[in-house]
Protein backbone atom coordinates (compact mmCIF):
# COMPACT_ATOMS: atom_id res chain seq x y z
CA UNK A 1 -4.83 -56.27 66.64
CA UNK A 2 -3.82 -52.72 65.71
CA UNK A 3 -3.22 -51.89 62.24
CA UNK A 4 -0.04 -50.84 60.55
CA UNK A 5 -1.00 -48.50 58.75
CA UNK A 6 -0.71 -44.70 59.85
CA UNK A 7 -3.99 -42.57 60.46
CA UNK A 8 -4.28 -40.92 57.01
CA UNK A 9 -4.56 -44.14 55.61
CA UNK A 10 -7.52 -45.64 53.60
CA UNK A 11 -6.86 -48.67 55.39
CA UNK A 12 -6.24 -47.03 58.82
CA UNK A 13 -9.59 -48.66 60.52
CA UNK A 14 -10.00 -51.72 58.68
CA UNK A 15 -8.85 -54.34 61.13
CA UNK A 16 -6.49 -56.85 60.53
CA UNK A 17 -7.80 -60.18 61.06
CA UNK A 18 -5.78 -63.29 61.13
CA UNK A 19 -6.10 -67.23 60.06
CA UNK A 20 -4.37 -70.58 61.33
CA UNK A 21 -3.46 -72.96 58.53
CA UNK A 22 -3.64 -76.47 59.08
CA UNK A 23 0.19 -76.52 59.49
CA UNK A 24 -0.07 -73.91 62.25
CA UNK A 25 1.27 -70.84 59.99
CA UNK A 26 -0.79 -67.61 61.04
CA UNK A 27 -1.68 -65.49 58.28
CA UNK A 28 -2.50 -61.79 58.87
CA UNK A 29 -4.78 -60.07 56.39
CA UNK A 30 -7.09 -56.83 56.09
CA UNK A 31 -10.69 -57.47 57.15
CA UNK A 32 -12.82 -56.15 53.06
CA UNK A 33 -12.61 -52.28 53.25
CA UNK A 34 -16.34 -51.06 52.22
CA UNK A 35 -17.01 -48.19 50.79
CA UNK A 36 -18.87 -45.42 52.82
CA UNK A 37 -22.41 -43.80 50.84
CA UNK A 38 -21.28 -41.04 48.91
CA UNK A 39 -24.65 -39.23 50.91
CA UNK A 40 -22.24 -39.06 53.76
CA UNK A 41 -19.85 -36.69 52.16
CA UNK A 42 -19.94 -32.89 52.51
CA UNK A 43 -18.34 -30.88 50.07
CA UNK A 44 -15.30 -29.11 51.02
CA UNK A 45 -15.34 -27.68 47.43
CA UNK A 46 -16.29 -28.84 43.62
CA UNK A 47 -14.00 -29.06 40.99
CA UNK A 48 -14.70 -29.83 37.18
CA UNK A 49 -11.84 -32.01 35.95
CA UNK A 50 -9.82 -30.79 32.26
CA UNK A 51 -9.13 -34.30 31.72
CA UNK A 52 -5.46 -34.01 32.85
CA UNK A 53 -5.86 -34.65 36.50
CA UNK A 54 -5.07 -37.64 39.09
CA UNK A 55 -6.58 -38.44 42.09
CA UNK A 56 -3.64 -38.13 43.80
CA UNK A 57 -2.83 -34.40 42.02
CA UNK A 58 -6.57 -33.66 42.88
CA UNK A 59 -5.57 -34.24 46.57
CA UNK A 60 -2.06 -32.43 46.90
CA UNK A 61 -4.30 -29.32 45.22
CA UNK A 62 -7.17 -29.58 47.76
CA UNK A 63 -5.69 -30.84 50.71
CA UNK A 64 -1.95 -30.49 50.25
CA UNK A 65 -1.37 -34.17 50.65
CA UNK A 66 -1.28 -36.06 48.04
CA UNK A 67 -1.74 -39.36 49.75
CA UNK A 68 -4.96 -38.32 50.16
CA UNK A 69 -6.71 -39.02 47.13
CA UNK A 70 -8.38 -42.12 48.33
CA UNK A 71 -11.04 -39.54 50.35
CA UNK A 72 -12.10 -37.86 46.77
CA UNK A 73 -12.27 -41.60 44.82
CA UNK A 74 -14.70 -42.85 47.67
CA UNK A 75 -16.49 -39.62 47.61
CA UNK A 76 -17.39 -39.87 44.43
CA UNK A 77 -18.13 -43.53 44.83
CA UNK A 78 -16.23 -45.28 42.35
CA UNK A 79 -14.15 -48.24 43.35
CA UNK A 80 -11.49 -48.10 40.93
CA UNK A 81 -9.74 -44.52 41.57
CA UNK A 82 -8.58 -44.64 37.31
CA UNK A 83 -12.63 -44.43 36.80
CA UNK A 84 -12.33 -40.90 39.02
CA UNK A 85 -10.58 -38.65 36.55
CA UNK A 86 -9.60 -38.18 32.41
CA UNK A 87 -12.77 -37.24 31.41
CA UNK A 88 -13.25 -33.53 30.64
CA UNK A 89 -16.07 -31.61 32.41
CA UNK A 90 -16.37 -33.96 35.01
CA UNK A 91 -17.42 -32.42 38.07
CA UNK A 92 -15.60 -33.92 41.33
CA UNK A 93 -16.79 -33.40 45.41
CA UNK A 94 -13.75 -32.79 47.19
CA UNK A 95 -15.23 -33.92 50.71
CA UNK A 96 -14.43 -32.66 54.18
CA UNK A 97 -13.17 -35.56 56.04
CA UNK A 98 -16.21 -37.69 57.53
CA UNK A 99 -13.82 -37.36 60.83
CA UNK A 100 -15.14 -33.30 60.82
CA UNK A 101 -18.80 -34.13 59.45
CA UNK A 102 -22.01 -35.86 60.94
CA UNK A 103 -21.38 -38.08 63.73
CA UNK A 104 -17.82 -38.86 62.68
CA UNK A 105 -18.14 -42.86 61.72
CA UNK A 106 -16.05 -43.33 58.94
């Protein structure tokens, strides 16, 4: 089943799976969305964070989309993209998209 989700989505290859209740209702849902190794990533650049930024500001800088920001939270392999940002110093890998690196598999 194709997704719904347009191709700069985090969710854009997770496939949508779906379930028959016991009354018949079908129930569409997103297959678990796991987390590539952060090994994977190659840097398009580092940045070290003044404790002001967002993901999503992070990625409107650095890519000029701020929808985005899901690439730089998995890069730096945290799960929960408020862990990513608001502390000072932090240094952050703004990866290339896996799409451009290695073999591709994302």
């Amino acid at each position: 089943m194709s997704t719904p989700f347009p191709p700069s989505s985090r969710y854009a290859q997770v496939p949508v799976l779906t379930r028959t209740l016991a009354d018949g209702t079908v129930v569409r849902y997103l297959a678990r969305r796991v987390l590539p190794p952060v090994e994977r990533f190659q840097p398009l650049e580092m940045v070290r964070l003044d404790g002001t930024e967002r993901p999503d500001t992070l990625a409107a800088e650095s890519y000029g989309d701020p929808l985005l920001w899901w690439r730089i939270v998995d890069a730096s392999g945290e799960a929960d993209p408020r862990d990513l940002t608001g502390i000072e110093g932090r240094l952050v890998l703004i990866p290339l998209p896996l799409e451009i690196t290695d073999d591709g598999r994302a």
